[in-house]
N, C-alpha and C. Protein backbone atom coordinates (compact mmCIF):
# COMPACT_ATOMS: atom_id res chain seq x y z
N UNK A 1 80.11 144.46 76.95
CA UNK A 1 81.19 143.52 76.78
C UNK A 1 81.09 142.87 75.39
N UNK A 2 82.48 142.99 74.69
CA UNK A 2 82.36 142.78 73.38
C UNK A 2 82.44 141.01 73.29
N UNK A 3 81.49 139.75 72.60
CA UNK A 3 81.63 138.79 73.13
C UNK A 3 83.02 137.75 72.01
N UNK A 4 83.23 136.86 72.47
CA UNK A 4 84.01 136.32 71.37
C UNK A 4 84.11 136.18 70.09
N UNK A 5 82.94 135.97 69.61
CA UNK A 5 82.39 136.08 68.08
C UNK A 5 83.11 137.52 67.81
N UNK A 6 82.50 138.29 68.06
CA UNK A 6 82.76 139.74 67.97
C UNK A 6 83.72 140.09 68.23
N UNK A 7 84.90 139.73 68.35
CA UNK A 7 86.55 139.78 68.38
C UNK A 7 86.80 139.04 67.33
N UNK A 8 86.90 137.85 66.96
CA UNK A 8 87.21 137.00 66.15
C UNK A 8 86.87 137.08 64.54
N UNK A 9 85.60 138.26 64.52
CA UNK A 9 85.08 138.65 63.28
C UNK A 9 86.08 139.30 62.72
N UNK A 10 86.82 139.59 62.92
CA UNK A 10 87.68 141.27 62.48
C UNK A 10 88.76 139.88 62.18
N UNK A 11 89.64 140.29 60.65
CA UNK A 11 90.21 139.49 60.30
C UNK A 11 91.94 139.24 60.73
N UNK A 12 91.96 140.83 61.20
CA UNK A 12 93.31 141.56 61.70
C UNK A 12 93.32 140.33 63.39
N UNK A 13 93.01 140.54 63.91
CA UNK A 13 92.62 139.61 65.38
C UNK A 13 92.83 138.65 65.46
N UNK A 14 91.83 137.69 64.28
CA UNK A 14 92.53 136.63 64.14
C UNK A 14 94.02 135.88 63.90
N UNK A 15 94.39 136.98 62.60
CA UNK A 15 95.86 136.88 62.36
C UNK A 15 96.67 137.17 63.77
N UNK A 16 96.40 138.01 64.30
CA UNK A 16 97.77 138.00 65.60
C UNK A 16 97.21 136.58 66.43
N UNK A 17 96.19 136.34 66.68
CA UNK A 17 95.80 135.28 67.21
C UNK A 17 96.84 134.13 66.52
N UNK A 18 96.78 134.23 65.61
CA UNK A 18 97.57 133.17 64.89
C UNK A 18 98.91 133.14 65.12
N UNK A 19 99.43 134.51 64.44
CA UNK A 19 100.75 134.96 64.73
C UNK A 19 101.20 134.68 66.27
N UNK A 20 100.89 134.43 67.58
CA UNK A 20 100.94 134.28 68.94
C UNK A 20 100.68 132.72 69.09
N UNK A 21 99.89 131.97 68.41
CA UNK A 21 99.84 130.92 68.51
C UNK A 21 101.02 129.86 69.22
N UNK A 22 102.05 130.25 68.64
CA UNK A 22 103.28 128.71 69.10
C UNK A 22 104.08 129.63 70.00
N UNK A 23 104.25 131.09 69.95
CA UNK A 23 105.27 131.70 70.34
C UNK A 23 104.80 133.06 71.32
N UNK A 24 105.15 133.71 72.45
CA UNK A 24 104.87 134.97 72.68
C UNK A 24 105.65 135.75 71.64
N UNK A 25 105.28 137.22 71.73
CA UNK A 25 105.69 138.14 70.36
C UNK A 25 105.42 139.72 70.78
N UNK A 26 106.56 140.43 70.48
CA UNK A 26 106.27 141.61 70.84
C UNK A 26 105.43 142.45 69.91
N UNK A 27 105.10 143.68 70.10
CA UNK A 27 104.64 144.41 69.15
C UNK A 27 104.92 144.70 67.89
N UNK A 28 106.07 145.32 67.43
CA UNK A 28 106.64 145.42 66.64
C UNK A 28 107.12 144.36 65.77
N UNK A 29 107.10 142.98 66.09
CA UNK A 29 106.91 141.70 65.48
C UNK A 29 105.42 141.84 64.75
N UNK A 30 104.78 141.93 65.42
CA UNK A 30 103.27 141.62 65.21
C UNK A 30 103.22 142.66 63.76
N UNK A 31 103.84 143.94 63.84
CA UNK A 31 103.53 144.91 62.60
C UNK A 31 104.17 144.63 61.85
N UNK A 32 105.71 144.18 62.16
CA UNK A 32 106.22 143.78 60.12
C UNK A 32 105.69 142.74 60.19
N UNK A 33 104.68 141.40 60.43
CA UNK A 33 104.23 140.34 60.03
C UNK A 33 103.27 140.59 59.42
N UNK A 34 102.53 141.79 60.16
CA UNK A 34 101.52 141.75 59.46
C UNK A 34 101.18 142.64 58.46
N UNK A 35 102.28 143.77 58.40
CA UNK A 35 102.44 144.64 57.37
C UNK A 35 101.10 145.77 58.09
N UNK A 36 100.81 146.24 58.93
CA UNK A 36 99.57 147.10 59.14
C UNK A 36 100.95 148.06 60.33
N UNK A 37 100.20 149.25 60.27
CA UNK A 37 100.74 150.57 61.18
C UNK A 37 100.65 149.74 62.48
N UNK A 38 102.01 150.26 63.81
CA UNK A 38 101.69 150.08 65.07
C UNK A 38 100.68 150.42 66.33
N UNK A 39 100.04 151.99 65.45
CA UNK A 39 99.01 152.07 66.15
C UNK A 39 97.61 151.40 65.99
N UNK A 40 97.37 150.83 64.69
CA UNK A 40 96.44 149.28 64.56
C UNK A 40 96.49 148.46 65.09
N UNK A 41 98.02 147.58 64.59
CA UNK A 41 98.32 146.58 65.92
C UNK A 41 97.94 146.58 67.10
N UNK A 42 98.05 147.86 68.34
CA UNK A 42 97.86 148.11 69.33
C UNK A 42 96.59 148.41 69.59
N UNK A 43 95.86 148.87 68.98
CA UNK A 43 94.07 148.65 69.05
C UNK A 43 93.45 147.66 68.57
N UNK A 44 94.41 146.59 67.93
CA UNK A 44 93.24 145.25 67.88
C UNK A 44 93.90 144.32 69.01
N UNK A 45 95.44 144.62 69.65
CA UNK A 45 95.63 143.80 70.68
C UNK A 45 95.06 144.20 72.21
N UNK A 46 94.39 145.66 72.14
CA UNK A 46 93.47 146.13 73.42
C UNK A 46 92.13 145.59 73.25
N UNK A 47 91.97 145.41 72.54
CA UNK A 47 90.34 144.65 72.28
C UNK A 47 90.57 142.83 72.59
N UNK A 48 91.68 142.54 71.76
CA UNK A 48 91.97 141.18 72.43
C UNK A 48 92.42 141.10 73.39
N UNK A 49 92.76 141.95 74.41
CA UNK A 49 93.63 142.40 75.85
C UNK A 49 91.81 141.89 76.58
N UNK A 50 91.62 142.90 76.13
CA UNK A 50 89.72 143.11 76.88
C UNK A 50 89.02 141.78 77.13
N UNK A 51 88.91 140.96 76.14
CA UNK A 51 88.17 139.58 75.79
C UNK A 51 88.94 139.04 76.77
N UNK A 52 90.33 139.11 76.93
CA UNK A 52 91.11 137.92 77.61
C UNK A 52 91.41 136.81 76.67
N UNK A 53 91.69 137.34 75.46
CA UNK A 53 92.63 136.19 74.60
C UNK A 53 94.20 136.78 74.66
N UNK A 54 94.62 137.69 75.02
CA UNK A 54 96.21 137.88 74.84
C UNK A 54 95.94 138.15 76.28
N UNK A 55 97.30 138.34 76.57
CA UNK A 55 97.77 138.86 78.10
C UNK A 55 99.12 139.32 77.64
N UNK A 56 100.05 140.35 78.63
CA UNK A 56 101.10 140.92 77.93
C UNK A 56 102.12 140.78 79.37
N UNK A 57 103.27 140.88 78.86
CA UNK A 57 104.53 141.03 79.94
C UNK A 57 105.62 141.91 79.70
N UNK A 58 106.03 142.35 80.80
CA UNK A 58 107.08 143.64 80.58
C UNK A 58 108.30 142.85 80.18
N UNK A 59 109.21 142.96 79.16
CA UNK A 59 110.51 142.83 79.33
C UNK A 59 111.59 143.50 78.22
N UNK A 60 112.27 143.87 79.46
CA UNK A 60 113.10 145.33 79.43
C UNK A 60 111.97 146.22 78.45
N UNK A 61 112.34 146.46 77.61
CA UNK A 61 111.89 147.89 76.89
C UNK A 61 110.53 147.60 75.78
N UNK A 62 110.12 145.92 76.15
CA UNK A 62 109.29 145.71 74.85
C UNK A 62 108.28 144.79 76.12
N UNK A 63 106.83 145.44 75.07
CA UNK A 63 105.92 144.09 75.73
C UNK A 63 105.27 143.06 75.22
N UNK A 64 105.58 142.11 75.94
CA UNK A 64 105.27 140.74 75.08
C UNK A 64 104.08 140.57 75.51
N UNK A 65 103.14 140.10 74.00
CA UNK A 65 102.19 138.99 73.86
C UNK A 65 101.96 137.73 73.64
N UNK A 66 101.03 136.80 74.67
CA UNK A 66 100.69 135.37 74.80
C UNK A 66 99.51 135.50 74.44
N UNK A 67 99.16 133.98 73.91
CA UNK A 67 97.55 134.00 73.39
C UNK A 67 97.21 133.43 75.20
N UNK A 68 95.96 133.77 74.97
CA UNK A 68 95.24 132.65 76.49
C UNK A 68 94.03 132.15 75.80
N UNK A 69 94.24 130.85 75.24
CA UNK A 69 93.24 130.30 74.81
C UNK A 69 91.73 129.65 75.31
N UNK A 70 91.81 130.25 76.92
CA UNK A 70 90.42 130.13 77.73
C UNK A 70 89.25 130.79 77.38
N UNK A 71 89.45 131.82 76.39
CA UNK A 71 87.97 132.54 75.95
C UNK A 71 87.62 131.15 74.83
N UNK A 72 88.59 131.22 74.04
CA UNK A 72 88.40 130.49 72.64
C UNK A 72 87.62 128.65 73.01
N UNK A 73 87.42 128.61 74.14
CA UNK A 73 86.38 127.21 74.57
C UNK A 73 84.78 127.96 73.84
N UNK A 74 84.47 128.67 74.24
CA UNK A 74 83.26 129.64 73.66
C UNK A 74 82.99 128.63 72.06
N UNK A 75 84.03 129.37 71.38
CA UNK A 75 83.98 128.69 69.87
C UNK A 75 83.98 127.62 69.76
N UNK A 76 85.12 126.86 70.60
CA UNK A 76 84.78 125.56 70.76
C UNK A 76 83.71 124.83 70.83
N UNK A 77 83.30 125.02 71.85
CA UNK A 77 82.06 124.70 72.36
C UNK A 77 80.87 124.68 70.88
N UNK A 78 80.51 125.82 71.05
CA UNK A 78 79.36 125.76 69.67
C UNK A 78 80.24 125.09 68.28
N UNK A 79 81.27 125.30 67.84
CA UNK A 79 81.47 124.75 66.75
C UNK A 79 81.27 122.88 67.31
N UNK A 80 81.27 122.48 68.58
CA UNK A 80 81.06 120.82 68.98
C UNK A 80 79.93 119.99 68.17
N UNK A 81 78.95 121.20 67.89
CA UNK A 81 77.45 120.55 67.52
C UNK A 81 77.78 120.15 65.74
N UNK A 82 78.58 121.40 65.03
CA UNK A 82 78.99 120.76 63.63
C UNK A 82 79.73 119.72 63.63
N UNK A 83 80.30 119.00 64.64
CA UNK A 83 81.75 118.15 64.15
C UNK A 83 80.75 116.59 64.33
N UNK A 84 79.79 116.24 64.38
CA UNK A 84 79.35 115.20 63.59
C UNK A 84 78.98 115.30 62.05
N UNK A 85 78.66 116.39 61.57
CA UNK A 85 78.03 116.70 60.20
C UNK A 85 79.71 116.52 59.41
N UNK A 86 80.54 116.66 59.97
CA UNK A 86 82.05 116.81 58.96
C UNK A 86 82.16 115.29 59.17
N UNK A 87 82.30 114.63 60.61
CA UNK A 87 82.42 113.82 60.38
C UNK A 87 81.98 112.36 59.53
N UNK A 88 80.98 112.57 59.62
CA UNK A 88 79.88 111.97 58.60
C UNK A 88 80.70 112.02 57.12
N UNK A 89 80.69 113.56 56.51
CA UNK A 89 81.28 113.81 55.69
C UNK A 89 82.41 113.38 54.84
N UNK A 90 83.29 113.65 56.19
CA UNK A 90 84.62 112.94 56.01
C UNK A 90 84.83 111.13 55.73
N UNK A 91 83.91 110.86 56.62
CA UNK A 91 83.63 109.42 56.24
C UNK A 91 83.28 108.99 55.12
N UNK A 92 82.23 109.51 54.30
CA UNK A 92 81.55 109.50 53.36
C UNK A 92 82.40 109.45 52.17
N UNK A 93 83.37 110.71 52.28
CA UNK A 93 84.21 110.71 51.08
C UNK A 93 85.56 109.31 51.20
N UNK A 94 85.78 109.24 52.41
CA UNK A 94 86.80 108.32 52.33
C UNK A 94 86.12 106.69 52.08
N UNK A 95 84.81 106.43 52.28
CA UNK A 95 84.53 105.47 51.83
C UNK A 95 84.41 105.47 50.10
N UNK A 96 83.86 106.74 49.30
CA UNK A 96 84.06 106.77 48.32
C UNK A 96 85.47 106.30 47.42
N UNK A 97 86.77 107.03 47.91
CA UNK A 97 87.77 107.23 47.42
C UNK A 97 87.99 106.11 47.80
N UNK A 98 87.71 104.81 48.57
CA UNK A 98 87.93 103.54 48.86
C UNK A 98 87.89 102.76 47.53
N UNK A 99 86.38 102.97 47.12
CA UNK A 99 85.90 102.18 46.05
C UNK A 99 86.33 102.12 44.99
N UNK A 100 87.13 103.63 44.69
CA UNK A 100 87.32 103.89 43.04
C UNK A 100 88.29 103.25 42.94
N UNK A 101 88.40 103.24 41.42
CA UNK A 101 89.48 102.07 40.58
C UNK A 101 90.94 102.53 40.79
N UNK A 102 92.18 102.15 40.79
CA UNK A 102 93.30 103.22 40.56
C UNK A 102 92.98 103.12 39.08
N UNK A 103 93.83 104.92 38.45
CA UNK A 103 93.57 104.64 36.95
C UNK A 103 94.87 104.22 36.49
N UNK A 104 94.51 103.53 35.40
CA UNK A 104 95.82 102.71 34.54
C UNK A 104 97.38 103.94 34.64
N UNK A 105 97.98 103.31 34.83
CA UNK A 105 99.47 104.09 35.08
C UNK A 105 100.13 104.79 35.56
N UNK A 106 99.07 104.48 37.10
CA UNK A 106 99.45 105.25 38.36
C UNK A 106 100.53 104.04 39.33
C-alpha cells in the first residue's frame, strides 16, 4: 500500500489535488489544465483513486472527480508538530516589522 507521502510526492497528483479542490472535474478538464496526455491523467488519478483521495461518479458519458480529503489528516497530523516553529516565527517577524521606523515619504 502506497502511503500518503508517496502519492503526494509526484508533483502531477498534487496539481489535480488542487485542480479538484473547490470543484468536482471531469477528466478531460483535468488534461487541458494541466496540459499532460489523458492517459497520464488517468494513471495518476488511479493511484489517487487507490489512497482514497479522489472518488469518481458516473454522469452521462463523463466521470467526475471529488477530492476526499480524509487521507490528507495523515499530513496534517505530522505537519501539527512544525506549526509552533512558524508560529514563533511569524511572531517574531511581526514584532520586528512593529518596531521599524516608517521611512520618510511613505
Amino acid at each position: 500500500m502506497t502511503s500518503t507521502f508517496e502519492v503526494l510526492a509526484e508533483p502531477n497528483r498534487r496539481l489535480i489535488l488542487d485542480l479538484l479542490r473547490h470543484a468536482e472535474r471531469p477528466v478531460s478538464d483535468l488534461v487541458e489544465l494541466m496540459n499532460v496526455s489523458q492517459p497520464a491523467v488517468s494513471k495518476h488519478l488511479k493511484v489517487l483513486r487507490d489512497a482514497g483521495m479522489v472518488a469518481s461518479r458516473v454522469q452521462a458519458q463523463r466521470r467526475m472527480y471529488r477530492i476526499c480529503p480524509e487521507p490528507l489528516a495523515d499530513v496534517d497530523a505530522w505537519l501539527s508538530s512544525f506549526r509552533p516553529m512558524w508560529e514563533s516565527s511569524l511572531t517574531a517577524l511581526e514584532q520586528h516589522l512593529d518596531t521599524m521606523d516608517d521611512e520618510p515619504g511613505d
